[in-house]
PDB file of N, CA and C in Angstrom:
ATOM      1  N   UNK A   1      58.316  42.545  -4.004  1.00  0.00           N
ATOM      2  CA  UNK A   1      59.086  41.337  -4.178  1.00  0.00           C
ATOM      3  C   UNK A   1      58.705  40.373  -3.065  1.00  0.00           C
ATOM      4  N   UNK A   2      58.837  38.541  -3.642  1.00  0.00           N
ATOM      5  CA  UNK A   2      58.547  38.049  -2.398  1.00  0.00           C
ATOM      6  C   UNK A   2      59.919  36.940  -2.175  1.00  0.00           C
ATOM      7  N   UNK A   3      59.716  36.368  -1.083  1.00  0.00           N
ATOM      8  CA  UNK A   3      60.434  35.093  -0.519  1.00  0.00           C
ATOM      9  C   UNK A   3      59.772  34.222  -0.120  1.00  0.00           C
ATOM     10  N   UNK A   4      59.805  32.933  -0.954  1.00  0.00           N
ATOM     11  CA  UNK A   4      58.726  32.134  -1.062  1.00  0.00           C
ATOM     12  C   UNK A   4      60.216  30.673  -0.354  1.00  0.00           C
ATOM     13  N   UNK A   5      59.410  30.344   1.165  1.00  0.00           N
ATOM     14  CA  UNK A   5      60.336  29.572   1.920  1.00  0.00           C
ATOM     15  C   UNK A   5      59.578  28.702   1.737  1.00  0.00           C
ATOM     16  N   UNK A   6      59.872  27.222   0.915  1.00  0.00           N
ATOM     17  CA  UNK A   6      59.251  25.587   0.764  1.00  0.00           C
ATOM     18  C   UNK A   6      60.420  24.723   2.158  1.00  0.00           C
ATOM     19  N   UNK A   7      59.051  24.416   3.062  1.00  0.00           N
ATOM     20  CA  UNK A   7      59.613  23.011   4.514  1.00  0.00           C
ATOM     21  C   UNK A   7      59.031  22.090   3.261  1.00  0.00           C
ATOM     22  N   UNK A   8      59.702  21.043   3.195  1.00  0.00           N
ATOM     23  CA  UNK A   8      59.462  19.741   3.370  1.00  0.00           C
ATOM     24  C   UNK A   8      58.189  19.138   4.266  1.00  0.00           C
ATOM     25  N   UNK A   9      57.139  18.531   4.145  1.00  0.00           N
ATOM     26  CA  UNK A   9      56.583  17.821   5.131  1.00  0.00           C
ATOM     27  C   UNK A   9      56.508  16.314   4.852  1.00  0.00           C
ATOM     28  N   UNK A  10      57.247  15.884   4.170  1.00  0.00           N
ATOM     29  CA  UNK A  10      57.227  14.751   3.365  1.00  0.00           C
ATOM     30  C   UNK A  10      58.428  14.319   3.634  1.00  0.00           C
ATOM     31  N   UNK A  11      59.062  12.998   3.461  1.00  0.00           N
ATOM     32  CA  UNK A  11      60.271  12.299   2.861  1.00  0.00           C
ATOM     33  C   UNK A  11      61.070  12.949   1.984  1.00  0.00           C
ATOM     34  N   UNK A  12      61.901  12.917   1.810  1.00  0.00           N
ATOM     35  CA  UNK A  12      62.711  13.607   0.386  1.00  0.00           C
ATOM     36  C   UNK A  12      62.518  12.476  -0.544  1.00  0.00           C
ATOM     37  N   UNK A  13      62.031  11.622  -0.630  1.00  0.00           N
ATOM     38  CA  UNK A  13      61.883  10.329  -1.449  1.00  0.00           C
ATOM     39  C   UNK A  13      60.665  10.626  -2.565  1.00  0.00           C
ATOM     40  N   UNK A  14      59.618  11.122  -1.573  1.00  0.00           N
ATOM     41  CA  UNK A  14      58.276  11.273  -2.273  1.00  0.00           C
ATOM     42  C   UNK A  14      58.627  12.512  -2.728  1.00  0.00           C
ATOM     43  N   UNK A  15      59.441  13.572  -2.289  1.00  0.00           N
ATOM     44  CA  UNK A  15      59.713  14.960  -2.750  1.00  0.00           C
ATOM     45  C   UNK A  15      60.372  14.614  -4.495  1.00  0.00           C
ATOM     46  N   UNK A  16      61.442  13.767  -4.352  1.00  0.00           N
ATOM     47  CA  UNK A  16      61.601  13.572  -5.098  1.00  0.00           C
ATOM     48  C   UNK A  16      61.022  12.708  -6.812  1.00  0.00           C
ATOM     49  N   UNK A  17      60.042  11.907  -6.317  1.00  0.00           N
ATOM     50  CA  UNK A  17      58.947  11.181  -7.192  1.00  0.00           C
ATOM     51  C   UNK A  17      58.543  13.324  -8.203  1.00  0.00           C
ATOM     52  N   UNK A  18      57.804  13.770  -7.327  1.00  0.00           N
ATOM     53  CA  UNK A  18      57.658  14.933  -7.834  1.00  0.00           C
ATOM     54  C   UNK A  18      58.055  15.856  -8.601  1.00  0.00           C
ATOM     55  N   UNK A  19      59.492  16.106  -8.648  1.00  0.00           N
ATOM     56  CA  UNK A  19      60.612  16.740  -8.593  1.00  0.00           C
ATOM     57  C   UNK A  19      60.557  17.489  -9.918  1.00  0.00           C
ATOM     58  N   UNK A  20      60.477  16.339 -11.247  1.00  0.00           N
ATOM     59  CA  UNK A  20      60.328  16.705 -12.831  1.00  0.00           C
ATOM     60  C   UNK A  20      59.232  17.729 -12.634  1.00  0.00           C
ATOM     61  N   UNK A  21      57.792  17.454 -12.279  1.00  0.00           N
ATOM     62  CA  UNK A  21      56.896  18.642 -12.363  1.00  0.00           C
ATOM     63  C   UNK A  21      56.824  19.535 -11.929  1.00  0.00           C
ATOM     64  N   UNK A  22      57.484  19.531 -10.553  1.00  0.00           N
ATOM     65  CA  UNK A  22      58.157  20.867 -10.039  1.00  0.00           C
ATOM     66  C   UNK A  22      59.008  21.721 -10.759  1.00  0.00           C
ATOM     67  N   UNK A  23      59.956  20.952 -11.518  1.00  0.00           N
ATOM     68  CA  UNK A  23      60.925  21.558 -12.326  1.00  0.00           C
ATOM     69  C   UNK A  23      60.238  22.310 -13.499  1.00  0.00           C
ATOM     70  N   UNK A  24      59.661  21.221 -14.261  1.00  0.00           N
ATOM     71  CA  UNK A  24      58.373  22.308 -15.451  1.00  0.00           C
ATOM     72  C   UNK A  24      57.568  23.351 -14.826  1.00  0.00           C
ATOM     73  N   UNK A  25      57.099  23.479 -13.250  1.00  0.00           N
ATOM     74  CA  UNK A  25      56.070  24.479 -13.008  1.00  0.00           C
ATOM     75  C   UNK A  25      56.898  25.925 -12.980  1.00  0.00           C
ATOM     76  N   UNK A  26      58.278  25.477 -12.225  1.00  0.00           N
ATOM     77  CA  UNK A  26      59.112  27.077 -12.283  1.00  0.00           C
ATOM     78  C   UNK A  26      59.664  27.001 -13.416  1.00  0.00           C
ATOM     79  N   UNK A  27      59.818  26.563 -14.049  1.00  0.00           N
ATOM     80  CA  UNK A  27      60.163  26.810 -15.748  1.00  0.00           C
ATOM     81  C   UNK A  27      59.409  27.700 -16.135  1.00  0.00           C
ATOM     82  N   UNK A  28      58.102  27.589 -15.749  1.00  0.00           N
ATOM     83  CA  UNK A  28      56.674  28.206 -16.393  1.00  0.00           C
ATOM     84  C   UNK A  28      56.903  29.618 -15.706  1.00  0.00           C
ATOM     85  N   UNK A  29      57.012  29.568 -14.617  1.00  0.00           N
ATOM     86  CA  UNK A  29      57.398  31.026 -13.651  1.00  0.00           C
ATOM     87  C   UNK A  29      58.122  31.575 -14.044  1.00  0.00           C
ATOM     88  N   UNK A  30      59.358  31.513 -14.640  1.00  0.00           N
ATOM     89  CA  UNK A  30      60.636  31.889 -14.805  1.00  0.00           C
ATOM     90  C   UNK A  30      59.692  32.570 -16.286  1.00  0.00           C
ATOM     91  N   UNK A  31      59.372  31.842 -17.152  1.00  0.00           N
ATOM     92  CA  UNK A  31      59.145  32.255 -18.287  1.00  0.00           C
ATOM     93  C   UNK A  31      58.261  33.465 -17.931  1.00  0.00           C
ATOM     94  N   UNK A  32      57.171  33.364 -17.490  1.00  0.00           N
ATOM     95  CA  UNK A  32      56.461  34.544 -17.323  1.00  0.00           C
ATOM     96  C   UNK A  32      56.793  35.311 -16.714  1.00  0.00           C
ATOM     97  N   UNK A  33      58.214  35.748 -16.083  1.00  0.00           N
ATOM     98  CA  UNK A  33      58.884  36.818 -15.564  1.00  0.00           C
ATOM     99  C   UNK A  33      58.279  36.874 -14.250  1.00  0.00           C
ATOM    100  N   UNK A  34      57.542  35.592 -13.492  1.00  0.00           N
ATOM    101  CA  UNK A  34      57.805  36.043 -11.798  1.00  0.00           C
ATOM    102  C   UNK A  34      58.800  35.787 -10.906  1.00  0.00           C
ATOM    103  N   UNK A  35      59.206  34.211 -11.173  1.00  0.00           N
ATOM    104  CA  UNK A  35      60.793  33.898 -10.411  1.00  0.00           C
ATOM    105  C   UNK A  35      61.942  34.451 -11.044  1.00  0.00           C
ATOM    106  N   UNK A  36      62.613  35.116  -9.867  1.00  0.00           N
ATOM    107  CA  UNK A  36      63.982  35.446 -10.327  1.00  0.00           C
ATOM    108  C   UNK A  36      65.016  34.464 -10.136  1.00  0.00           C
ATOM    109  N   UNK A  37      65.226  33.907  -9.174  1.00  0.00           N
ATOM    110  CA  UNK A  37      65.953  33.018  -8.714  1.00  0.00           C
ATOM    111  C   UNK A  37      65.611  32.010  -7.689  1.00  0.00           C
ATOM    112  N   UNK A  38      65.811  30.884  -7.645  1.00  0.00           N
ATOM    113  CA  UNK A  38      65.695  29.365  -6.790  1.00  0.00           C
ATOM    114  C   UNK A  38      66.339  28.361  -6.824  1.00  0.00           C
ATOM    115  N   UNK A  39      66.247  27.770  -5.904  1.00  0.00           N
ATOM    116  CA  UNK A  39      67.365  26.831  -4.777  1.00  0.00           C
ATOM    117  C   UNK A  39      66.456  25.786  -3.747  1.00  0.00           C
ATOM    118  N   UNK A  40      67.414  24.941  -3.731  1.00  0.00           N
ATOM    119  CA  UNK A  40      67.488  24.287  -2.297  1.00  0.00           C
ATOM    120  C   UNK A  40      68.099  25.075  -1.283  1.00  0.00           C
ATOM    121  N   UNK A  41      67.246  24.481  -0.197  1.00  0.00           N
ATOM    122  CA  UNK A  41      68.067  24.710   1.090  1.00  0.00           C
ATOM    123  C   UNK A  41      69.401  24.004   1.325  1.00  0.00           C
ATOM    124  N   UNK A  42      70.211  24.375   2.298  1.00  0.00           N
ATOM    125  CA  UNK A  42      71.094  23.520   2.802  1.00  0.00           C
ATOM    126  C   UNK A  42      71.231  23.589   4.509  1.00  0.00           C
ATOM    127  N   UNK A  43      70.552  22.631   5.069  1.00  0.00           N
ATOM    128  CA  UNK A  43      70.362  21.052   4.338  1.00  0.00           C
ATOM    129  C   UNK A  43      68.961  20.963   3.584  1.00  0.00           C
ATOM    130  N   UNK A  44      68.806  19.640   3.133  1.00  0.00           N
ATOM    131  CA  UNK A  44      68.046  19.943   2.329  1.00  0.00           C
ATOM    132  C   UNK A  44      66.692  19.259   2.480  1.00  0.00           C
ATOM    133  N   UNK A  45      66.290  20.433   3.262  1.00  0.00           N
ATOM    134  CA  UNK A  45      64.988  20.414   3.881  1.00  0.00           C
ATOM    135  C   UNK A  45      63.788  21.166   3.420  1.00  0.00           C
ATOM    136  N   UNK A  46      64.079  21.825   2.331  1.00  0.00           N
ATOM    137  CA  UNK A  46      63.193  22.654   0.975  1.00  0.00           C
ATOM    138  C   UNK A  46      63.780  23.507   0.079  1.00  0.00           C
ATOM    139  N   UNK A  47      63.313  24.355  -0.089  1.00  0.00           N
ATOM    140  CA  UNK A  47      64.143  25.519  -0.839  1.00  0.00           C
ATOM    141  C   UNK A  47      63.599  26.691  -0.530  1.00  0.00           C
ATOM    142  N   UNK A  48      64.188  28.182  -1.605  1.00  0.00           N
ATOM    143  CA  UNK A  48      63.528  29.287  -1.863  1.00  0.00           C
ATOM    144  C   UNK A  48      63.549  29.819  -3.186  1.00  0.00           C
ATOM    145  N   UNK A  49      62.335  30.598  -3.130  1.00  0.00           N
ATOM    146  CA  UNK A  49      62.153  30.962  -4.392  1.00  0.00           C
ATOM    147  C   UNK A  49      62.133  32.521  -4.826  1.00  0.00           C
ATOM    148  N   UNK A  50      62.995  33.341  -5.347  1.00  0.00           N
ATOM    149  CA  UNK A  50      62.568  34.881  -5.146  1.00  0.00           C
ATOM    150  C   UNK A  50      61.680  35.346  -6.551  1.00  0.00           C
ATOM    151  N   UNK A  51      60.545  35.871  -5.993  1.00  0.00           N
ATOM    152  CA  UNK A  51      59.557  36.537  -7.384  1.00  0.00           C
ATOM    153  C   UNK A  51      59.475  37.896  -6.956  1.00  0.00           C
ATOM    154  N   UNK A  52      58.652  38.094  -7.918  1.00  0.00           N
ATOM    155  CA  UNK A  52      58.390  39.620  -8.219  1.00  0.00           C
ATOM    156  C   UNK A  52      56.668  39.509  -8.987  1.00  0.00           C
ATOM    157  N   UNK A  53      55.864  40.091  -8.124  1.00  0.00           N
ATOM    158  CA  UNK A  53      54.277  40.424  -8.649  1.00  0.00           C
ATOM    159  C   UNK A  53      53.613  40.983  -8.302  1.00  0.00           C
ATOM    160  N   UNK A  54      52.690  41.448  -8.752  1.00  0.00           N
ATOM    161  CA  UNK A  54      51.925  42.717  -8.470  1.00  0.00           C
ATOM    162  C   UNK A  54      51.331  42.965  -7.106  1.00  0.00           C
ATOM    163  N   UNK A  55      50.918  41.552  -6.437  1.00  0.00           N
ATOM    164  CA  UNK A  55      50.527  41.617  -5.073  1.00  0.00           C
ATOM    165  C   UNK A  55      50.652  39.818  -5.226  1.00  0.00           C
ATOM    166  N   UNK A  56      50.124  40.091  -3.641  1.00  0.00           N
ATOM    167  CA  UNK A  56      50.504  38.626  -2.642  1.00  0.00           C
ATOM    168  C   UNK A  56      49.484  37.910  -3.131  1.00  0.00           C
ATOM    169  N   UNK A  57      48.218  38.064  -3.347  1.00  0.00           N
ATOM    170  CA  UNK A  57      47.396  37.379  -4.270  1.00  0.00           C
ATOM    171  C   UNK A  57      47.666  36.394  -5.158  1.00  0.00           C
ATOM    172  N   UNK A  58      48.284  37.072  -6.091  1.00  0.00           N
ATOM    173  CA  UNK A  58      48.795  36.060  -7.320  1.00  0.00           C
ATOM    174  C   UNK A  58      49.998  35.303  -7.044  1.00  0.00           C
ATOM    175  N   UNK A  59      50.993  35.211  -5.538  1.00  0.00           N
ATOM    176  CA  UNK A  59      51.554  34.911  -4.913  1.00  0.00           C
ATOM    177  C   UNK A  59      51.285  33.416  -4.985  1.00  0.00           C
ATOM    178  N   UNK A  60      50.108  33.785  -3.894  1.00  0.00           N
ATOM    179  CA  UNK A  60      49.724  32.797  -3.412  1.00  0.00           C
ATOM    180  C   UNK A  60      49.281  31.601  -4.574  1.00  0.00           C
ATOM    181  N   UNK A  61      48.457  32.378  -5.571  1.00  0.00           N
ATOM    182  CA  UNK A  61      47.712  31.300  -6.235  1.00  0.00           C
ATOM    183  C   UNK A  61      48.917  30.970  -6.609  1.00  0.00           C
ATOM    184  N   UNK A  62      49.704  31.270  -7.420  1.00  0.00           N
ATOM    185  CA  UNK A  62      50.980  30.732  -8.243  1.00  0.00           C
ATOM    186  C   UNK A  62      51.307  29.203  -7.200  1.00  0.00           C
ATOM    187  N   UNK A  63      52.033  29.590  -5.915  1.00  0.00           N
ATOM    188  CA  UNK A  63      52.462  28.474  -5.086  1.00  0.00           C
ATOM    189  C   UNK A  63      51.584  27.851  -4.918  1.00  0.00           C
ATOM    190  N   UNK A  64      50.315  27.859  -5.170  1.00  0.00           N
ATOM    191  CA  UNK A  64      48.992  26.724  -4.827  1.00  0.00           C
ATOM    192  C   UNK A  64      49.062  25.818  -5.944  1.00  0.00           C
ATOM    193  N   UNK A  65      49.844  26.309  -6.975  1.00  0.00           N
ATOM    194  CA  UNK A  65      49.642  25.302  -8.057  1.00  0.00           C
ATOM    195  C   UNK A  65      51.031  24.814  -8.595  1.00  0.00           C
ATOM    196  N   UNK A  66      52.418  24.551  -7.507  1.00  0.00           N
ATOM    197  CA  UNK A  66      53.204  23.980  -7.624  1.00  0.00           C
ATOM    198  C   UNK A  66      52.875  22.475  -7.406  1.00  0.00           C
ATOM    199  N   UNK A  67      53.510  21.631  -7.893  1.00  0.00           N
ATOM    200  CA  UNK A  67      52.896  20.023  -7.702  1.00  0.00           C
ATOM    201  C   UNK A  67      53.418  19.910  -6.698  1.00  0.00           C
ATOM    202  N   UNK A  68      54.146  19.997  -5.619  1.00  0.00           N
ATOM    203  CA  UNK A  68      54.528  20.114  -4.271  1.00  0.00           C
ATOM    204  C   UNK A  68      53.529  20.752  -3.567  1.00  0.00           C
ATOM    205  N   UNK A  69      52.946  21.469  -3.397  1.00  0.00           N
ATOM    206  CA  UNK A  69      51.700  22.273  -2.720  1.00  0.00           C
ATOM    207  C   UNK A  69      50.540  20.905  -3.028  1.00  0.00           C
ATOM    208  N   UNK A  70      50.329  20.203  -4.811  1.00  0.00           N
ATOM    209  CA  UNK A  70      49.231  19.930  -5.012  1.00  0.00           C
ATOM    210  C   UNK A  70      48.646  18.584  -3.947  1.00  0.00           C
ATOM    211  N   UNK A  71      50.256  18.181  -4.183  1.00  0.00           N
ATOM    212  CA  UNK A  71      50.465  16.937  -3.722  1.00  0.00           C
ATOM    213  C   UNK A  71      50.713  16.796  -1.988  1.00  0.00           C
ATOM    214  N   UNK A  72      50.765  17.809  -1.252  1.00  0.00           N
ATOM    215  CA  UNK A  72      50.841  18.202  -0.334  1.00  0.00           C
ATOM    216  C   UNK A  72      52.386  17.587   0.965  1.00  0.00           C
ATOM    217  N   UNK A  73      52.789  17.903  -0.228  1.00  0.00           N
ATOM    218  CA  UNK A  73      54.553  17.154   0.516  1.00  0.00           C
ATOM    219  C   UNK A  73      55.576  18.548   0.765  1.00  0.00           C
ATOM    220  N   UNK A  74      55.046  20.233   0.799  1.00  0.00           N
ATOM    221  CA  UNK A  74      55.430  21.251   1.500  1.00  0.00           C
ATOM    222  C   UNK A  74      54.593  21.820   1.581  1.00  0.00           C
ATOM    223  N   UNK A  75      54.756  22.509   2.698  1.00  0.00           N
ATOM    224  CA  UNK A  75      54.713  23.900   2.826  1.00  0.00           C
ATOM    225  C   UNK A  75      55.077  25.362   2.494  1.00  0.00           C
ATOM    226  N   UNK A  76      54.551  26.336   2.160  1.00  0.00           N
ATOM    227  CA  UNK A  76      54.971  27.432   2.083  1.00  0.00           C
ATOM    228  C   UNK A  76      55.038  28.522   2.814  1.00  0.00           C
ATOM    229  N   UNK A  77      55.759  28.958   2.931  1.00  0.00           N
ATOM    230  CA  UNK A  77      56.185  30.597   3.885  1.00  0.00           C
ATOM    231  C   UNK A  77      56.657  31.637   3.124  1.00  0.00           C
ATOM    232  N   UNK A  78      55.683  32.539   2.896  1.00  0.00           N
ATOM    233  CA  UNK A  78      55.604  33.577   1.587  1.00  0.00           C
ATOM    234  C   UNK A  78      55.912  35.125   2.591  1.00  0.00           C
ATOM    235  N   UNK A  79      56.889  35.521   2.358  1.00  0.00           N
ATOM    236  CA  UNK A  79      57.264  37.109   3.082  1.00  0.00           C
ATOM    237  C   UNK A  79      57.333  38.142   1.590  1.00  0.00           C
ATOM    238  N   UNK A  80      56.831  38.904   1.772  1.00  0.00           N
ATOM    239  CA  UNK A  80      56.613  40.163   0.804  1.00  0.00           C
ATOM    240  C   UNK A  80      57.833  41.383   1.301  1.00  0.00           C
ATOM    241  N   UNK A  81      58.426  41.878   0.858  1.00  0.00           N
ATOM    242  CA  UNK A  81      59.305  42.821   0.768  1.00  0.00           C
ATOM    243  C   UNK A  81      59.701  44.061   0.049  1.00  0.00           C
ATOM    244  N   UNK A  82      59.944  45.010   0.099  1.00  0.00           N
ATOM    245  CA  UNK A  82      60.219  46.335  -0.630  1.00  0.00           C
ATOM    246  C   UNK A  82      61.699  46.072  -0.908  1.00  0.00           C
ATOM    247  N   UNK A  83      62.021  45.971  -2.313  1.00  0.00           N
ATOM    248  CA  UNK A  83      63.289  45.578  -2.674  1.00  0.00           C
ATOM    249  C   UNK A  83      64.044  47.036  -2.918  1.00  0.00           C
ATOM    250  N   UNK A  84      64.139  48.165  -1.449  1.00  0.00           N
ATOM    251  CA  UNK A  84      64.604  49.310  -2.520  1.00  0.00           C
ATOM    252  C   UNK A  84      66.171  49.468  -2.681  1.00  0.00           C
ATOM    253  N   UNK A  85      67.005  47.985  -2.551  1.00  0.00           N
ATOM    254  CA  UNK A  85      68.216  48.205  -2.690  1.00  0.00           C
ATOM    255  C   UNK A  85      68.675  46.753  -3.478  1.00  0.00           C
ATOM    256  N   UNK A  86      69.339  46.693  -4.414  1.00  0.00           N
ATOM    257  CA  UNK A  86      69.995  45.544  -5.373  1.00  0.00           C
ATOM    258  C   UNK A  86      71.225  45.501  -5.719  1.00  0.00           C
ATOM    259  N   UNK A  87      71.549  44.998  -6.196  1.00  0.00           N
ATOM    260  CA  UNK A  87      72.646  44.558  -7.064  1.00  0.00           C
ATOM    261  C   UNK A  87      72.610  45.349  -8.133  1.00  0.00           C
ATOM    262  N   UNK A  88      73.336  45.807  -9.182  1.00  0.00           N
ATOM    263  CA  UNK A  88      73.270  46.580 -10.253  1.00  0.00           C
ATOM    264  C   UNK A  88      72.507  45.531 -11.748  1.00  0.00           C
ATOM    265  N   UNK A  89      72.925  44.167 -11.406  1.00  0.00           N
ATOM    266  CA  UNK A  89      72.024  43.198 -11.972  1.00  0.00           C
ATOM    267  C   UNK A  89      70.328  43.422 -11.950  1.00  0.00           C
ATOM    268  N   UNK A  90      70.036  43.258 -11.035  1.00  0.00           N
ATOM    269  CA  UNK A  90      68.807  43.734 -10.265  1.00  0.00           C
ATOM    270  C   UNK A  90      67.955  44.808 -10.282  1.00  0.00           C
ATOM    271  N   UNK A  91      68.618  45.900 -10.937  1.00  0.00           N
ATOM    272  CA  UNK A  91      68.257  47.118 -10.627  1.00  0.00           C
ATOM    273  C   UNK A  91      66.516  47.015 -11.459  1.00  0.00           C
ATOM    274  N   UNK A  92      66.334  46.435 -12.296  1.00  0.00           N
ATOM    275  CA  UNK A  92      64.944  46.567 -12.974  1.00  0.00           C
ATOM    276  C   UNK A  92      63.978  46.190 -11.668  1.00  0.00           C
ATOM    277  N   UNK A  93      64.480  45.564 -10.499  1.00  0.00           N
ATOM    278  CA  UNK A  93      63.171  45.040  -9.325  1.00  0.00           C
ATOM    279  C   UNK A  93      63.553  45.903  -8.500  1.00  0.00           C
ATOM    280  N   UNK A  94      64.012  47.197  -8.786  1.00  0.00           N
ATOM    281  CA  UNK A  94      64.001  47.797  -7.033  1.00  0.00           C
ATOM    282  C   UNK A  94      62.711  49.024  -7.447  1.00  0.00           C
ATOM    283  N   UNK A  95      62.601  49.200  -5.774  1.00  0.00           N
ATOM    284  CA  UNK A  95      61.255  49.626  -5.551  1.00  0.00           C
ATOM    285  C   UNK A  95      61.207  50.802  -4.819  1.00  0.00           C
ATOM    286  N   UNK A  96      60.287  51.697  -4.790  1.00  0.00           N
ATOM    287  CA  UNK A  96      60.498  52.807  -3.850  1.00  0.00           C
ATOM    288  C   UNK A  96      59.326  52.563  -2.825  1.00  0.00           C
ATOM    289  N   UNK A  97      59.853  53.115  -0.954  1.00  0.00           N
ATOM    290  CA  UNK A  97      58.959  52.696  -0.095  1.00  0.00           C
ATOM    291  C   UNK A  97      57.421  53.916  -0.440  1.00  0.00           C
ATOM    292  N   UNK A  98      56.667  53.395  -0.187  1.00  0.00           N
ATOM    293  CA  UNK A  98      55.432  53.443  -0.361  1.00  0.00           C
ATOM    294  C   UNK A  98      55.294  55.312   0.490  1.00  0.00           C
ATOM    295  N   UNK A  99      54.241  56.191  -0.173  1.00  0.00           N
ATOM    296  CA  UNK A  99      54.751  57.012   0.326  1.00  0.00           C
ATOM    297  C   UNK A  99      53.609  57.011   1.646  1.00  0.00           C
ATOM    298  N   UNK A 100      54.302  57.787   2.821  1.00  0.00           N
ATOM    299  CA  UNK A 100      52.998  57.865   3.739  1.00  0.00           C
ATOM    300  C   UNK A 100      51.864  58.471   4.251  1.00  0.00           C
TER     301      UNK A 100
END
């Protein structure tokens, strides 16, 4: 599982010009079953995004092709995690630690 942290490096003005295609790109995520859930920050200085994928790879490319990344008005801060505890909602993303 990851935590995908969007800074702002932009205005919220120009963030906002953007905003609709941002909205269609995690639409697209959501549909293909990588985002689980996303938000703004508060305050509102970016958001987060929680997915689920096979590795950090396809992570990455995914957030390279948000129109916020394209357009270069955030940043991203991508942390990878072992989800081995959830919510009973949740339970389809938990994970067992890796053995050693």
């Amino acid at each position: 599982m990851f935590v995908l942290e969007l800074t702002y490096t932009a205005p919220v003005e120009r963030v906002d010009e953007l905003l609709a295609a941002h909205v269609e790109w995690l639409d697209a995520q959501y549909e293909a079953g990588v985002f689980i859930a996303s938000g703004r920050k508060q305050p509102r200085d970016g958001g987060v995004i929680l997915a689920v994928a096979d590795d950090r790879a396809r992570i990455e490319e995914i957030a390279a092709a948000d129109p916020f990344t394209v357009a270069g008005v955030c940043a991203y801060r991508i942390t990878e995690f072992v989800a081995t505890k959830t919510a009973p909602a949740l339970a389809p993303y938990r994970q067992q630690l890796p053995s050693a």
